[in-house]
N, C-alpha and C. Protein backbone atom coordinates (compact mmCIF):
# COMPACT_ATOMS: atom_id res chain seq x y z
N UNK A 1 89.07 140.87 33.05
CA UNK A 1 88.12 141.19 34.09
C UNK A 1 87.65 142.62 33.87
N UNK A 2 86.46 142.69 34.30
CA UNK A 2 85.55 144.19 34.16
C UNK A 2 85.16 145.06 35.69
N UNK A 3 85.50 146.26 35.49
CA UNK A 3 84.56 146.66 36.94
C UNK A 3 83.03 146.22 36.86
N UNK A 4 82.62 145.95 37.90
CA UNK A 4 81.42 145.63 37.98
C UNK A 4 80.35 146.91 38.00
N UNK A 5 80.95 148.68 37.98
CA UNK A 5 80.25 149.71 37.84
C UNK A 5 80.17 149.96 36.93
N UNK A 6 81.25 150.34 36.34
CA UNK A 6 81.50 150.90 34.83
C UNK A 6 81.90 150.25 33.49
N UNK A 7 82.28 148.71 34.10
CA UNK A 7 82.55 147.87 32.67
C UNK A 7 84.26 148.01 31.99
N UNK A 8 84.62 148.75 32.56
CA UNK A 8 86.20 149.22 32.50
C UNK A 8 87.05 147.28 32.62
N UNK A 9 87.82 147.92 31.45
CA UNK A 9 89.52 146.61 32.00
C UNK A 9 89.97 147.69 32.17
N UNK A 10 90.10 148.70 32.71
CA UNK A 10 91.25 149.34 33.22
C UNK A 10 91.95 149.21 34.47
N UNK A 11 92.04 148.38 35.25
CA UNK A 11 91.77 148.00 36.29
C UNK A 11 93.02 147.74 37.11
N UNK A 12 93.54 148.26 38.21
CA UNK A 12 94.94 147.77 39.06
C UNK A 12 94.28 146.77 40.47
N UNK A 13 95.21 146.52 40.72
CA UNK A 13 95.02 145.30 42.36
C UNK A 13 96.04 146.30 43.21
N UNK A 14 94.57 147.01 44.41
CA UNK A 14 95.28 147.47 45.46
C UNK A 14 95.89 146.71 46.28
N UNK A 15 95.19 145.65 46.97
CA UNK A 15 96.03 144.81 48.03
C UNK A 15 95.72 143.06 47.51
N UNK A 16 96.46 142.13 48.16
CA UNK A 16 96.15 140.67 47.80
C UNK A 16 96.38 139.85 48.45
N UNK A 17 95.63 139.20 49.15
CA UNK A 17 96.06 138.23 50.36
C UNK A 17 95.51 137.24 50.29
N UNK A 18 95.88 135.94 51.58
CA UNK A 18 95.53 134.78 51.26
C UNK A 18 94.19 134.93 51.87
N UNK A 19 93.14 133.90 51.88
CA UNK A 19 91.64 133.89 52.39
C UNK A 19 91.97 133.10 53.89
N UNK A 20 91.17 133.25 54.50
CA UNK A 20 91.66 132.70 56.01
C UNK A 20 91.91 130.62 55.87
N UNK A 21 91.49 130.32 55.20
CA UNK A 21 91.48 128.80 54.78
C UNK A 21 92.23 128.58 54.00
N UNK A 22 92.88 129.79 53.36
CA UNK A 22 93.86 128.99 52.16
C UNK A 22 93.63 128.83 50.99
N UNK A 23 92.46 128.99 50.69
CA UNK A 23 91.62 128.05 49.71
C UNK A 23 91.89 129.03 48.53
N UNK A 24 92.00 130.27 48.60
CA UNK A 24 91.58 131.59 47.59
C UNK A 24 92.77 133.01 48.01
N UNK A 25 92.59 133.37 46.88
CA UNK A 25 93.18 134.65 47.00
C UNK A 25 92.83 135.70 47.09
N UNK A 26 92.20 136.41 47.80
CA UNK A 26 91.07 137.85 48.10
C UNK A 26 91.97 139.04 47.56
N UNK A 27 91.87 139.56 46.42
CA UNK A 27 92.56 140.98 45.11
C UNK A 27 91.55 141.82 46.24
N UNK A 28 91.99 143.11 46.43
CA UNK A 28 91.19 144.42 46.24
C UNK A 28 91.19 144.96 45.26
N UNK A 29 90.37 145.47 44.56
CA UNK A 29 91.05 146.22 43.07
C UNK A 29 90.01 147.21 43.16
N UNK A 30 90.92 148.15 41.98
CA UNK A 30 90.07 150.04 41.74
C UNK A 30 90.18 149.59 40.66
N UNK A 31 89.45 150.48 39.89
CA UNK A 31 89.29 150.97 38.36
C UNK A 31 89.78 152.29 38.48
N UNK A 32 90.19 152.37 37.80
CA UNK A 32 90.67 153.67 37.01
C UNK A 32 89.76 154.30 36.80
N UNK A 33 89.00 154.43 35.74
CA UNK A 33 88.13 155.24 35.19
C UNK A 33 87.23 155.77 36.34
N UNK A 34 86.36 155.16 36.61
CA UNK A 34 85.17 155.25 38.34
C UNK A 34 86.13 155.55 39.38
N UNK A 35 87.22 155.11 39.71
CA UNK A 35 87.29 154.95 40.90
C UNK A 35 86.87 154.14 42.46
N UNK A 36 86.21 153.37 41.78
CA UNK A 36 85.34 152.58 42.61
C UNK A 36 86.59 151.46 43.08
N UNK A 37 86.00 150.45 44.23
CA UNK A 37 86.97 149.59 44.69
C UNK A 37 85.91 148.38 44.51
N UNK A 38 86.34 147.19 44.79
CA UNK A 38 85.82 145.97 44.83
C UNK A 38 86.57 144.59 45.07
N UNK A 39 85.99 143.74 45.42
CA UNK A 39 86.94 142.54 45.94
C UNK A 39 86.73 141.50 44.86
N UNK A 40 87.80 140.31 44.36
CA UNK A 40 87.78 139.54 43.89
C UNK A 40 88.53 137.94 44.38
N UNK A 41 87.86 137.05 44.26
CA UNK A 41 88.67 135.73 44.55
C UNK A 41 89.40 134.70 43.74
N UNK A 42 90.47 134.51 43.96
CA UNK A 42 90.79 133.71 42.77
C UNK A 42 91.27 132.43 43.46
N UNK A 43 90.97 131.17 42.89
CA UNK A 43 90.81 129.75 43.21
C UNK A 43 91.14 128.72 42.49
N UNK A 44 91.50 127.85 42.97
CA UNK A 44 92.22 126.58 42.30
C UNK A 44 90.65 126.26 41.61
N UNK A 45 90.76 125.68 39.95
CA UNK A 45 89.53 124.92 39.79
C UNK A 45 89.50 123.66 39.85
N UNK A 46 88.62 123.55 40.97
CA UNK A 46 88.47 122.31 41.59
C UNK A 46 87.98 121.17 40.72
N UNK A 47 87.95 119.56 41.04
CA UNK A 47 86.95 118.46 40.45
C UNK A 47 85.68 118.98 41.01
N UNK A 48 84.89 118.99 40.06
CA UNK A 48 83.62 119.33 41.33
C UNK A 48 83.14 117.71 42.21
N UNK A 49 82.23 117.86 42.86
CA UNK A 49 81.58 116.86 43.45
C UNK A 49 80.13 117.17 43.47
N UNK A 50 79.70 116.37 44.14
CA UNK A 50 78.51 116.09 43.87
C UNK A 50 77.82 115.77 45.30
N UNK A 51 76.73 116.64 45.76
CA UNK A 51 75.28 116.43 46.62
C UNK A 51 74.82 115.24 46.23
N UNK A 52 73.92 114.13 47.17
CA UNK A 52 73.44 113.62 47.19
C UNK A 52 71.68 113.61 47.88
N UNK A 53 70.68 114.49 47.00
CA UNK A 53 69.42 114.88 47.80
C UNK A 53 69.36 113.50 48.79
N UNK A 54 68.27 113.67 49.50
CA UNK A 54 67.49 113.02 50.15
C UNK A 54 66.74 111.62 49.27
N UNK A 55 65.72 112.97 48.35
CA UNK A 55 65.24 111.93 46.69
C UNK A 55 65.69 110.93 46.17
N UNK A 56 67.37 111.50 46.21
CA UNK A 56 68.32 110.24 45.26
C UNK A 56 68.73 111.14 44.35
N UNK A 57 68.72 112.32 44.07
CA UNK A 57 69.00 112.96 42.55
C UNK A 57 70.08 113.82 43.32
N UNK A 58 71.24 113.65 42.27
CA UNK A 58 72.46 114.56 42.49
C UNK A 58 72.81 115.30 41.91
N UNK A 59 73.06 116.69 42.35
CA UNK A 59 73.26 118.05 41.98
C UNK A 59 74.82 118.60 42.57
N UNK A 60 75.58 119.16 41.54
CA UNK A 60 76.80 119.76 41.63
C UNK A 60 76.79 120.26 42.63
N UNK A 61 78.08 120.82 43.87
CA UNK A 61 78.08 121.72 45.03
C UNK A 61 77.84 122.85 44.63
N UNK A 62 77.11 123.54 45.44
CA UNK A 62 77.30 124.97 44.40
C UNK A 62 77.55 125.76 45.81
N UNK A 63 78.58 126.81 45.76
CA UNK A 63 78.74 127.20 47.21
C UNK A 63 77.72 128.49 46.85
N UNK A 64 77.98 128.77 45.83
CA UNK A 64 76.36 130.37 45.57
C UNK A 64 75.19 130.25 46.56
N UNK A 65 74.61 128.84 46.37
CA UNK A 65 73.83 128.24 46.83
C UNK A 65 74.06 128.18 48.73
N UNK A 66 74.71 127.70 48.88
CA UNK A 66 75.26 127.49 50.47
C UNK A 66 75.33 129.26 50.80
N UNK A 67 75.74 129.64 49.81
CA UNK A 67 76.63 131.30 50.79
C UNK A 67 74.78 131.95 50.77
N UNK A 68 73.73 131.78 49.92
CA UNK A 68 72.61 132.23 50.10
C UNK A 68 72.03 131.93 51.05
N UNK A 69 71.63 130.02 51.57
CA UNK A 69 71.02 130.00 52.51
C UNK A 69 71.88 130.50 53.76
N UNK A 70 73.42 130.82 54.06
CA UNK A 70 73.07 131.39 55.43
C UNK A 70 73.15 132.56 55.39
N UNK A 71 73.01 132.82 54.34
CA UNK A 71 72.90 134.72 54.46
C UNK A 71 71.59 134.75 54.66
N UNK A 72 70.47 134.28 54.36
CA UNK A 72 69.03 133.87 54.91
C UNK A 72 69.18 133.59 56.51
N UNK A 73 69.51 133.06 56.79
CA UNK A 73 69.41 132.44 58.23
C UNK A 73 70.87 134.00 59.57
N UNK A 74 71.00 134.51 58.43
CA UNK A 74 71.76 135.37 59.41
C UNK A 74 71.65 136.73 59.16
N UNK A 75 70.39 136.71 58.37
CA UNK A 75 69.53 137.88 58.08
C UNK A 75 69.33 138.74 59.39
N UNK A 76 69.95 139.94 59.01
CA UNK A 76 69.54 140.97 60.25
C UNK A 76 70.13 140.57 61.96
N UNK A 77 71.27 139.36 61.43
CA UNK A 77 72.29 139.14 62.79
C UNK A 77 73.47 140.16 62.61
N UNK A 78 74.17 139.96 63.44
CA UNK A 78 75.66 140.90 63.40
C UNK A 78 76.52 140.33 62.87
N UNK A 79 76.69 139.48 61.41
CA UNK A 79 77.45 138.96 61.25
C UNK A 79 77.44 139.17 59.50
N UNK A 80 78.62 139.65 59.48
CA UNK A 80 79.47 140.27 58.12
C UNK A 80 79.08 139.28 56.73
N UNK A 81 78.81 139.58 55.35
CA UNK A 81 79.03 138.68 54.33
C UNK A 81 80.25 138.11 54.14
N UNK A 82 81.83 138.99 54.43
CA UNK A 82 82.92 138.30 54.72
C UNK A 82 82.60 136.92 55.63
N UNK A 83 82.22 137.34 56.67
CA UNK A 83 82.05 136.50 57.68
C UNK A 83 81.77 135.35 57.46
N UNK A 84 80.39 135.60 56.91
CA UNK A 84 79.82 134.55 56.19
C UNK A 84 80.58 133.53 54.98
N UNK A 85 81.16 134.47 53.80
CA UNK A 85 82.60 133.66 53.09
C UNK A 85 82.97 133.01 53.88
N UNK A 86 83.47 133.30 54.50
CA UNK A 86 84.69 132.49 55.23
C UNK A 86 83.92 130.98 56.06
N UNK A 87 83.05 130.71 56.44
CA UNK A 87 82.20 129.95 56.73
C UNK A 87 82.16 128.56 55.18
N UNK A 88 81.12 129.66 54.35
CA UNK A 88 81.31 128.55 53.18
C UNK A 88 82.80 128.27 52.61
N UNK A 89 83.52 129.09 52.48
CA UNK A 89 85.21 128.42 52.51
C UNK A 89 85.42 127.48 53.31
N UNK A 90 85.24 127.44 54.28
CA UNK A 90 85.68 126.37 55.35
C UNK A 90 84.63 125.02 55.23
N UNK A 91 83.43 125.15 54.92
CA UNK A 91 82.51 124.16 54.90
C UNK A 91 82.66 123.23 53.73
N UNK A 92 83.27 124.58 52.53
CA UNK A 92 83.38 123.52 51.33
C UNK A 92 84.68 122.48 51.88
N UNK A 93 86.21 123.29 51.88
CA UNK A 93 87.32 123.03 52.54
C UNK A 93 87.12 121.54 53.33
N UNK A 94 86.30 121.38 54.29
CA UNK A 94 86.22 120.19 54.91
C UNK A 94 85.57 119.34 54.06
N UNK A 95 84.60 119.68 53.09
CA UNK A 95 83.86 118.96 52.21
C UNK A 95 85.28 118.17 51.36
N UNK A 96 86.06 119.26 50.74
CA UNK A 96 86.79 118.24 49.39
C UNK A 96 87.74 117.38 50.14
N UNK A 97 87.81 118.21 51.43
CA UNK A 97 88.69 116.82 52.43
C UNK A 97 88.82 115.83 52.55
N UNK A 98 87.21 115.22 52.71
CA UNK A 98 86.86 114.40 52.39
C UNK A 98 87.54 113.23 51.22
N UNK A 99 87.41 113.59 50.44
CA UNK A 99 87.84 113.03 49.11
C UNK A 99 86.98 112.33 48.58
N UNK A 100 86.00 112.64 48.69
CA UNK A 100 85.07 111.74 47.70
C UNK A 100 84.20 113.03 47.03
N UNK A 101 84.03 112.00 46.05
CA UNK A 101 83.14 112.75 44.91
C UNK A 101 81.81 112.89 44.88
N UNK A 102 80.80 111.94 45.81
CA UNK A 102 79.46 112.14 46.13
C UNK A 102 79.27 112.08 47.76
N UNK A 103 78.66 113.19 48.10
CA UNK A 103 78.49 113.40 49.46
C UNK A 103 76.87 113.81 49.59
N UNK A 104 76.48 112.53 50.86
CA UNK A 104 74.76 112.69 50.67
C UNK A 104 74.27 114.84 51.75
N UNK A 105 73.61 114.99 51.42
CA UNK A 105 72.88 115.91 51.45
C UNK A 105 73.05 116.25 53.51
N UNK A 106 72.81 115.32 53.61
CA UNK A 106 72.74 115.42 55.55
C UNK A 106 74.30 115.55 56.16
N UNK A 107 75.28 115.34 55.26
CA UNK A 107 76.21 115.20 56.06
C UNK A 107 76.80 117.03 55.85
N UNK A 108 76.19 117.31 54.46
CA UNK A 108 76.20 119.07 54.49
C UNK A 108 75.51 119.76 55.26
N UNK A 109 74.46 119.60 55.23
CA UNK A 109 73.38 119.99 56.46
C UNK A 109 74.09 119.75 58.11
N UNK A 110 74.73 118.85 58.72
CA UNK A 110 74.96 118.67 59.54
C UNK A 110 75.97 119.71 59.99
N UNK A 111 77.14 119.48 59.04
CA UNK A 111 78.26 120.19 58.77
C UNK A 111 77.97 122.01 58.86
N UNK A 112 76.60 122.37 58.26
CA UNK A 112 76.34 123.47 58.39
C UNK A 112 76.14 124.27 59.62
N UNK A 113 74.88 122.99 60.16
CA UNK A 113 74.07 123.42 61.64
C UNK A 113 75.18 123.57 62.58
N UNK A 114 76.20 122.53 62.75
CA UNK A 114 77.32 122.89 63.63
C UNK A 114 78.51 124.17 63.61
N UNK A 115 79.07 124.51 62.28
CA UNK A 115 79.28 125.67 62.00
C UNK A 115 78.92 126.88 62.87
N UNK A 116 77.25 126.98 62.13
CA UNK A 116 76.19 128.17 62.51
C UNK A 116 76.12 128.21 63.65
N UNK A 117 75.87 126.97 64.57
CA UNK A 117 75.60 127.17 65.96
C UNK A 117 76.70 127.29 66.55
N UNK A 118 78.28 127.15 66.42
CA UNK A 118 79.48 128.06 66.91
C UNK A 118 79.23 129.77 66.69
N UNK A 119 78.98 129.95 65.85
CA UNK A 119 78.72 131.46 64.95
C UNK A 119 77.95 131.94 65.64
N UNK A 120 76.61 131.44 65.39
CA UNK A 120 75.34 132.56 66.13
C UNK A 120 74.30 131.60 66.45
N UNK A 121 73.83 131.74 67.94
CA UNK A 121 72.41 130.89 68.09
C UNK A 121 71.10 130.95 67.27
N UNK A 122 71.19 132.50 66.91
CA UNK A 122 69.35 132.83 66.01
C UNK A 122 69.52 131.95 65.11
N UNK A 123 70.65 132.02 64.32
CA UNK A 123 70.67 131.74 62.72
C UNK A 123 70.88 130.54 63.10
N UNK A 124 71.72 129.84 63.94
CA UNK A 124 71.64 128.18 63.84
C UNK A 124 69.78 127.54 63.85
N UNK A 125 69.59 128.32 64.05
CA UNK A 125 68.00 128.05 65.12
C UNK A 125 66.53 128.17 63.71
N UNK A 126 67.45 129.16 63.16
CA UNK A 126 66.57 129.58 61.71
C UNK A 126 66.80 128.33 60.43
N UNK A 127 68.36 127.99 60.54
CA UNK A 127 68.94 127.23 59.29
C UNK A 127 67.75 125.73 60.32
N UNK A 128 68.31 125.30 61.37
CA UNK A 128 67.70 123.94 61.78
C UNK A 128 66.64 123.93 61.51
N UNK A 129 65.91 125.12 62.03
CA UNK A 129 64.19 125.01 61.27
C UNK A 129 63.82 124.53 59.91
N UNK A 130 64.24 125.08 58.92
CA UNK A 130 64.00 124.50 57.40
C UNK A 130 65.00 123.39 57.48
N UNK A 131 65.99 123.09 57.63
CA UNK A 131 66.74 121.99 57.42
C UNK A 131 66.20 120.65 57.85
N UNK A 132 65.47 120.95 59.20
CA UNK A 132 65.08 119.83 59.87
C UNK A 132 63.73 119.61 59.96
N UNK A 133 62.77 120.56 59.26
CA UNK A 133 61.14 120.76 58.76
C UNK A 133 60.58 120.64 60.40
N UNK A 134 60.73 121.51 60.93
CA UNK A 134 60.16 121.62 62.25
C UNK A 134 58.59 121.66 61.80
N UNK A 135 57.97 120.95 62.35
CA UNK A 135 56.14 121.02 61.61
C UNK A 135 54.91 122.01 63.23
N UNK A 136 55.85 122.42 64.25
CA UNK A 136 55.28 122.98 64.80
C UNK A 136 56.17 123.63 66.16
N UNK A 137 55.66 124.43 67.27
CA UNK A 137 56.63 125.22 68.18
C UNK A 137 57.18 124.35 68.86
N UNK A 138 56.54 123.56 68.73
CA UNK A 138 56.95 123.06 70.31
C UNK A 138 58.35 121.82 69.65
N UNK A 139 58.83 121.40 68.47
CA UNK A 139 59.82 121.30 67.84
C UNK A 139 61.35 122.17 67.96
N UNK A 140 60.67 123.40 67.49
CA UNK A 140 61.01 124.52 67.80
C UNK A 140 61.59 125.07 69.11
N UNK A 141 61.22 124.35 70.24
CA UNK A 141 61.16 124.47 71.63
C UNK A 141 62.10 123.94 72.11
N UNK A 142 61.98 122.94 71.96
CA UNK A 142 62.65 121.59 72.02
C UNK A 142 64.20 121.95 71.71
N UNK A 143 64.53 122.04 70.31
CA UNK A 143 65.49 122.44 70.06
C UNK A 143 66.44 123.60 70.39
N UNK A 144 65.59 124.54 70.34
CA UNK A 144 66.23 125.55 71.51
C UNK A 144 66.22 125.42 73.00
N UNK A 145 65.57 124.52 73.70
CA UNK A 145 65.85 124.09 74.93
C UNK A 145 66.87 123.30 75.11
N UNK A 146 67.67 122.66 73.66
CA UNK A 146 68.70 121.86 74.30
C UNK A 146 69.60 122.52 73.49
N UNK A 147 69.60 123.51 72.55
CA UNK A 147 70.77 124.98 72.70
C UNK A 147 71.42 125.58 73.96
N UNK A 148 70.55 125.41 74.72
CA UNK A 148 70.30 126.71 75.93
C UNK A 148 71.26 125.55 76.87
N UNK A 149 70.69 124.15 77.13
CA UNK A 149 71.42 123.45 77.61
C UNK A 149 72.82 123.23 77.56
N UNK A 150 73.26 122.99 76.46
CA UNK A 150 74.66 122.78 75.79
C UNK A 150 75.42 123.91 76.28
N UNK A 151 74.51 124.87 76.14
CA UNK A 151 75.43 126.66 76.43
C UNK A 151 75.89 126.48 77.57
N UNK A 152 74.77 126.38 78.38
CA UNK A 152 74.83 125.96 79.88
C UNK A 152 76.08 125.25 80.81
N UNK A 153 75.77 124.25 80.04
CA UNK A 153 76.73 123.00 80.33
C UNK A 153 78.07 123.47 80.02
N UNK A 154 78.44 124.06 78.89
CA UNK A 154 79.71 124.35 78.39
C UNK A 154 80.39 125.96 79.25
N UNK A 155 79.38 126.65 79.89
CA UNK A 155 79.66 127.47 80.62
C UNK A 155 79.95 126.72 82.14
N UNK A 156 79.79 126.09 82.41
CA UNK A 156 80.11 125.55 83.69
C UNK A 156 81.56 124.72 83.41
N UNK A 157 81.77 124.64 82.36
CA UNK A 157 82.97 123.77 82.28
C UNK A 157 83.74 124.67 82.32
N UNK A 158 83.43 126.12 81.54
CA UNK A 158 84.69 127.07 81.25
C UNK A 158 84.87 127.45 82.88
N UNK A 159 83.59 127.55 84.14
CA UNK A 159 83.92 128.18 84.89
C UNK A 159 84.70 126.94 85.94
N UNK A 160 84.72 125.64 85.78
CA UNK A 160 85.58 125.10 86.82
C UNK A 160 86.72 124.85 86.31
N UNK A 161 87.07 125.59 85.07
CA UNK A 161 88.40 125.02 84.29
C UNK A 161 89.32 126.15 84.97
């Protein structure tokens, strides 16, 4: 392994712990030479599996892919790229649970929107938009009117509990 500043193997592991899922091992490591710090994960290599588009054409999981779109959708929220890891850890995590090797496209999407909308309302609200091709506001409306509901509803439960 290389620092990612200076290109150095000179390299020690300050701290090393498990990832909140289990799944990985989160290294801190310095370089020597720079001084610089940086994080690394290390992971069982998995079977991969396989997406199932909408189309019919199937494409490998790629969590790169997943950890981009909600870093898109949680653009300029209060919520950490750790944060975010730990999300696609857990999303894949329930994915290989599963045990199957082809999983259609909606049941990731689904799996996502529910996630996000525990996490943060904007970004659930941003991911559902492209996910679900809202074609105008009042879609848009809609869906956040029965956000607002659910909230609602689930606040009245916490308050007669």
């Amino acid at each position: 392994m290389r620092c990612p500043y200076c290109q150095s193997h000179d390299l020690r592991v300050v701290d090393s712990r498990d990832s909140e899922t289990g799944e990985a091992i989160r290294r801190r490591r310095a370089c020597n030479p720079c001084g610089k710090r940086f994080t690394t994960y290390e992971r069982v290599e998995t079977v991969p599996f396989y997406i199932v588009k909408k189309d019919g054409r199937r494409e490998d999981f790629d969590r790169h892919k997943l950890f981009a779109g909600l870093m898109t959708a949680c653009k300029k929220r209060d919520i950490s790229p750790d944060r975010i890891s730990q999300l696609v850890e857990a999303i894949e995590a329930d994915l290989r649970g599963r045990g199957q090797s082809e999983l259609p496209s909606t049941v990731v999407g689904e799996l996502v929107m529910a996630r996000l909308r525990e996490l943060d309302d904007v970004a659930y609200v941003r991911f559902a938009s492209v996910y679900r091709s809202f074609r105008d506001l009042s879609e848009v409306k809609h869906e956040i009117d029965q956000l607002l509901s659910a909230d609602g509803q689930a606040r009245g439960r916490r308050a007669r509990a």
